[in-house]
N, C-alpha and C. Protein backbone atom coordinates (compact mmCIF):
# COMPACT_ATOMS: atom_id res chain seq x y z
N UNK A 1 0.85 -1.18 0.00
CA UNK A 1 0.00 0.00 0.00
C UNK A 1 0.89 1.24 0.00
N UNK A 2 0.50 2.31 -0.78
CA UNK A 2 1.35 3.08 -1.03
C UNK A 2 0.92 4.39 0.53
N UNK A 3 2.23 4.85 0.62
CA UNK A 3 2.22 6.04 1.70
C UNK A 3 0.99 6.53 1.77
N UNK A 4 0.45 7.71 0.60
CA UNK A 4 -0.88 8.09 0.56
C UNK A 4 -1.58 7.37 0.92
N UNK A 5 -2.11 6.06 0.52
CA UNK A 5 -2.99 5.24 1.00
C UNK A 5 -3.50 4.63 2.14
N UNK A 6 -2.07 4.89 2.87
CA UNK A 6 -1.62 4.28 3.90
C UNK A 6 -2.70 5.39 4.55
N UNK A 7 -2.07 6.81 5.15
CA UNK A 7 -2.80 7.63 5.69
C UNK A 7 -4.52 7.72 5.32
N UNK A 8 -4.93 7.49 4.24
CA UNK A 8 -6.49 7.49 3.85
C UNK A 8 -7.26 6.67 4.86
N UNK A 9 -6.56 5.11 4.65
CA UNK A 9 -7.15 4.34 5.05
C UNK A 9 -7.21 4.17 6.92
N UNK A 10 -6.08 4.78 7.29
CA UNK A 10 -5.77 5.06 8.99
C UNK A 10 -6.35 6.15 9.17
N UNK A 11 -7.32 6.96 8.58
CA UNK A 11 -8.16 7.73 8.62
C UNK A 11 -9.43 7.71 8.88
N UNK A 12 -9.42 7.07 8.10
CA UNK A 12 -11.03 6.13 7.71
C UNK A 12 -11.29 4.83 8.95
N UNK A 13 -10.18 4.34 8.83
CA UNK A 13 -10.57 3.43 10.69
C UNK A 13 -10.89 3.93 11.82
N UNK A 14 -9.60 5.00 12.04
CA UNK A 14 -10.43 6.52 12.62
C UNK A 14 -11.76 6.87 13.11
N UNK A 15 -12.15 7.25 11.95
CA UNK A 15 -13.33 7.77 11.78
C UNK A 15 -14.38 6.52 11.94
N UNK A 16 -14.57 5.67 11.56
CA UNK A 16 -15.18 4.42 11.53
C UNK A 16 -15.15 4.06 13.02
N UNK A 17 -13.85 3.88 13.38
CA UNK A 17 -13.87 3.30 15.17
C UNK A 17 -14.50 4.12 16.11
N UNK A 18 -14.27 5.06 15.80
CA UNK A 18 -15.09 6.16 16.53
C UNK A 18 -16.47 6.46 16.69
N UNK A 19 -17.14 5.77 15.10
CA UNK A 19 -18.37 6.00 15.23
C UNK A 19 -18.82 4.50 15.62
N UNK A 20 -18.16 3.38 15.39
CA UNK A 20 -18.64 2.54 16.20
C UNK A 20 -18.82 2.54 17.41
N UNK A 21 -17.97 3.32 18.24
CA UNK A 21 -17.99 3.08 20.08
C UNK A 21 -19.26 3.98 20.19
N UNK A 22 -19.52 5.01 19.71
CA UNK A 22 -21.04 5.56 19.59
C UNK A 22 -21.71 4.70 19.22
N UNK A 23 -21.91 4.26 18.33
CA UNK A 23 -23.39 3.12 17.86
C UNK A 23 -23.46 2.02 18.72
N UNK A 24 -22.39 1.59 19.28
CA UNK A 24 -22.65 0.22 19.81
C UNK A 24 -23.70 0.40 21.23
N UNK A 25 -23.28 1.71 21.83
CA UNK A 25 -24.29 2.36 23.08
C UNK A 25 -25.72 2.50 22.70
N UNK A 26 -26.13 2.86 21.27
CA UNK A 26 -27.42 3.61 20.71
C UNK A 26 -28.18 2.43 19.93
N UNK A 27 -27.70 1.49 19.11
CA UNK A 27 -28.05 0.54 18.21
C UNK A 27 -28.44 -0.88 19.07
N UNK A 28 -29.44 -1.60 19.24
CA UNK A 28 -29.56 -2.99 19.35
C UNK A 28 -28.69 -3.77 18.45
N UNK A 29 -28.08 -4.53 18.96
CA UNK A 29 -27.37 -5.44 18.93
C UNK A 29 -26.00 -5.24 17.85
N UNK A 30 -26.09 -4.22 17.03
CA UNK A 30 -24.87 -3.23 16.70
C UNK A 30 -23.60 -4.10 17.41
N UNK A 31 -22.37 -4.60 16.39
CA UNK A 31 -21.30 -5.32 16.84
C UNK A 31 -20.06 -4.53 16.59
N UNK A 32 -20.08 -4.06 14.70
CA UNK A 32 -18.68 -3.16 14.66
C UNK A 32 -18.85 -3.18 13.36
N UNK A 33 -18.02 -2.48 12.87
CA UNK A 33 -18.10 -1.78 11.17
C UNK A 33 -16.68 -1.96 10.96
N UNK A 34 -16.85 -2.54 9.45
CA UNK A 34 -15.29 -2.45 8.65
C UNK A 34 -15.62 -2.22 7.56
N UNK A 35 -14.22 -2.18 6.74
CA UNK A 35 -14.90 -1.88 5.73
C UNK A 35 -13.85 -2.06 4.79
N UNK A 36 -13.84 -2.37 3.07
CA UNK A 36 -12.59 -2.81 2.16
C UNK A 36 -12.46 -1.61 1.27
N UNK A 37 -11.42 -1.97 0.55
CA UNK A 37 -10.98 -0.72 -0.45
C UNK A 37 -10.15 -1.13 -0.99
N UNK A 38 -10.37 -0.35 -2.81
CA UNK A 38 -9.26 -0.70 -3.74
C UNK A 38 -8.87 0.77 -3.85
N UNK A 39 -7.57 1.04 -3.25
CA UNK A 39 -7.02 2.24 -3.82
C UNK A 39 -6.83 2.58 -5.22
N UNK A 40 -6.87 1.58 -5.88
CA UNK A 40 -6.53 2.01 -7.45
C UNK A 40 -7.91 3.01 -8.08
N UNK A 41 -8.95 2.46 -7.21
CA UNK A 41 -10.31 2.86 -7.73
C UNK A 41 -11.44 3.59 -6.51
N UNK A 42 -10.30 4.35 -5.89
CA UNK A 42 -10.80 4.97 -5.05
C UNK A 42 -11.47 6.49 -4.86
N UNK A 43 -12.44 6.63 -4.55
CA UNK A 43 -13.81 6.51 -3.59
C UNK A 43 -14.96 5.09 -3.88
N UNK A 44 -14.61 5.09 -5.19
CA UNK A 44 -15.70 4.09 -5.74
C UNK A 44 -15.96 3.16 -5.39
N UNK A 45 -14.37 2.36 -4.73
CA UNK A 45 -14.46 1.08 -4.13
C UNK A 45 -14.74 0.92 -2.90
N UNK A 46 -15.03 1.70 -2.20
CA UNK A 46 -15.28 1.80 -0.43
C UNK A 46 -16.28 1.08 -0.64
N UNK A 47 -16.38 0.30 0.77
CA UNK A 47 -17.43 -0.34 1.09
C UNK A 47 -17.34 -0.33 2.36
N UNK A 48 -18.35 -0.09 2.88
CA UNK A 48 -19.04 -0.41 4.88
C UNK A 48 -19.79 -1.34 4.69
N UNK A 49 -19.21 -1.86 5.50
CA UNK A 49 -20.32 -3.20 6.11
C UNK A 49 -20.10 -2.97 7.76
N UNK A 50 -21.37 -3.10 8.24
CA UNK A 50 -22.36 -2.60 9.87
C UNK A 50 -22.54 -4.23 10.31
N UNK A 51 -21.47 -4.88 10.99
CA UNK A 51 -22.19 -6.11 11.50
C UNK A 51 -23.57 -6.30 12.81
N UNK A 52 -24.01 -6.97 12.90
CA UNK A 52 -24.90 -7.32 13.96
C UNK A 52 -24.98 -8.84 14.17
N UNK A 53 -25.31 -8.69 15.62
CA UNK A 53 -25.60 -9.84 16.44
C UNK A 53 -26.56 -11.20 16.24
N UNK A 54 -27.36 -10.54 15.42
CA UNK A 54 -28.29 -11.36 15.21
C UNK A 54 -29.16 -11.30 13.92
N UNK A 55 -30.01 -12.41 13.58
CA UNK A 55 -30.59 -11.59 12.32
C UNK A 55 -32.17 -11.31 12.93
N UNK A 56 -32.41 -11.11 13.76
CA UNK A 56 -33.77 -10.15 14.71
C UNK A 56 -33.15 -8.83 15.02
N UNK A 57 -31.61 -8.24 15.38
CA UNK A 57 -31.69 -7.42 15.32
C UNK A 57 -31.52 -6.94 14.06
N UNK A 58 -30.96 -7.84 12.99
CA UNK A 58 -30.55 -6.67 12.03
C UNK A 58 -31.83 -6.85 10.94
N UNK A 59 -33.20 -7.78 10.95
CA UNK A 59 -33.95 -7.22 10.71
C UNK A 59 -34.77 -5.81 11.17
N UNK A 60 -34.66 -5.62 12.39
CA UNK A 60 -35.70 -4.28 12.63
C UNK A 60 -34.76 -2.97 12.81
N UNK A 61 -33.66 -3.05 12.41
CA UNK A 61 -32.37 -2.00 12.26
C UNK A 61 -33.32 -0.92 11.08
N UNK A 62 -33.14 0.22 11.50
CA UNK A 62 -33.64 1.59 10.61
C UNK A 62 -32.45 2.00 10.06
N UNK A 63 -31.87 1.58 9.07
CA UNK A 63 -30.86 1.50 8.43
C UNK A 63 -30.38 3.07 7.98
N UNK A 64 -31.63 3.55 7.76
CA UNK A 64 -31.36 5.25 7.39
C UNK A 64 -30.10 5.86 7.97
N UNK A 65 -30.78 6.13 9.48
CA UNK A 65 -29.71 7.24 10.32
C UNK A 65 -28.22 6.53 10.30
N UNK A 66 -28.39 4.86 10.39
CA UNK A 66 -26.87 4.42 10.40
C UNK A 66 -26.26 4.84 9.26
N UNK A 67 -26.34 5.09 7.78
CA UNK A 67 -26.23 4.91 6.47
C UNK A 67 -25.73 6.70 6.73
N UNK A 68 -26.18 7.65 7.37
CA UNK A 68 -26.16 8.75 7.57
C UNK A 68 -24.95 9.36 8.14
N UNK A 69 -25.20 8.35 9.42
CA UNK A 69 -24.09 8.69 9.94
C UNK A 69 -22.57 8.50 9.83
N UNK A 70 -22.65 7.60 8.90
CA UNK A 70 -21.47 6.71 7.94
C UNK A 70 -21.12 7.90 7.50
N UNK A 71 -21.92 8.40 6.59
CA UNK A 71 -21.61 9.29 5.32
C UNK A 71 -21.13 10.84 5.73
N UNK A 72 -21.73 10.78 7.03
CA UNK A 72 -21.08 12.36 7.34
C UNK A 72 -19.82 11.96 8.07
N UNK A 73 -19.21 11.46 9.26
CA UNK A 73 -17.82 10.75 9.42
C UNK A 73 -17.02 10.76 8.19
N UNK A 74 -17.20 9.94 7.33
CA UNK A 74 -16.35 9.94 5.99
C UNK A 74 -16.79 11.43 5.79
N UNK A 75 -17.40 12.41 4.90
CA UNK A 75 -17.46 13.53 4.72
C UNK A 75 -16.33 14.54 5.45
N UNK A 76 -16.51 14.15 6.89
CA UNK A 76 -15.40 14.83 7.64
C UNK A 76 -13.78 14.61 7.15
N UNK A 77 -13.98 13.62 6.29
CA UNK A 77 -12.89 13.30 6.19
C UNK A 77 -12.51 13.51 4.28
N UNK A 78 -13.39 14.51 4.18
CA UNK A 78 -13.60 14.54 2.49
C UNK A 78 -13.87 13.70 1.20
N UNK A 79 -14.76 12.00 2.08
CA UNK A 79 -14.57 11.12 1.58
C UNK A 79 -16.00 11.22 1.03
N UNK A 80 -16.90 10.90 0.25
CA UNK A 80 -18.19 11.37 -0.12
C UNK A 80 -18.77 9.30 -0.63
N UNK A 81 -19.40 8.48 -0.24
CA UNK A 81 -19.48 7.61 -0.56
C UNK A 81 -21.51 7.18 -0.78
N UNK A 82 -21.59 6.62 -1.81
CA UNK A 82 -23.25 6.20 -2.02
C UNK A 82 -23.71 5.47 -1.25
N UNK A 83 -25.29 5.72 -0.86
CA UNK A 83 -25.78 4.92 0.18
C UNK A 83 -25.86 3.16 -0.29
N UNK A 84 -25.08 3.06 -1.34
CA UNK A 84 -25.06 1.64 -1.70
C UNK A 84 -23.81 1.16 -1.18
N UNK A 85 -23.42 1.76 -0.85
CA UNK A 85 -21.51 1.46 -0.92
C UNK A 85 -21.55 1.14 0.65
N UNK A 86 -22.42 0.69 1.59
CA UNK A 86 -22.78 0.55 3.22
C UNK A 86 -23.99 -0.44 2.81
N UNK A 87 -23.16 -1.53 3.64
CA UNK A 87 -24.49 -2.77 4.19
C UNK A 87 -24.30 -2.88 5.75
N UNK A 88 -25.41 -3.80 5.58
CA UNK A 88 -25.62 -4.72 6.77
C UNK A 88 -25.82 -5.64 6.62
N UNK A 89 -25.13 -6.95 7.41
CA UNK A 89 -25.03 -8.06 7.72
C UNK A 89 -24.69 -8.73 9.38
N UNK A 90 -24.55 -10.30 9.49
CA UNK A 90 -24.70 -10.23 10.02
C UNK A 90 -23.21 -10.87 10.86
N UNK A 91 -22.63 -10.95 11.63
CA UNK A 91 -21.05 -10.80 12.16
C UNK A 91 -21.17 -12.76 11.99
N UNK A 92 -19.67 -12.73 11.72
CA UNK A 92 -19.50 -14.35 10.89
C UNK A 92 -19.47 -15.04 12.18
């Protein structure tokens, strides 16, 4: 991974870890967020994935505000990503 990349992505965990220790207090059954990336093809390739505990909680999950709050974190970070580019599933 190249230098630049290096910093993007230790950015983005950052920002991500941070908003997990918030969600995990606010969200039912909310576990932790990661997420992959191809620098070659980057913003495009980001992806979030929102694990959960169960699939009862992550059926009645209001996916909106999480999807929201993703997007402004990254934003802070000048990263701008589609509400497709964030799932939910459920932790392996």
């Amino acid at each position: 991974m190249k230098k630049t990349a290096k910093k993007i992505d230790n950015s983005i965990c950052l920002a991500l870890t941070q908003l997990c220790e918030t969600k995990l207090k606010q969200v039912d059954g909310f576990q932790w967020i990661t997420h992959s990336v191809n620098y070659k093809q980057f913003p495009s390739s980001l992806l979030v994935t929102c694990l959960f505990d169960s699939a009862a909680n992550l059926a009645t999950i209001n996916e909106a505000p999480l999807r929201q709050a993703i997007q402004q974190a990254l934003a802070k970070l000048d990263i701008a990503i589609a509400p497709q580019q964030i799932s939910f599933d459920l932790q392996p």
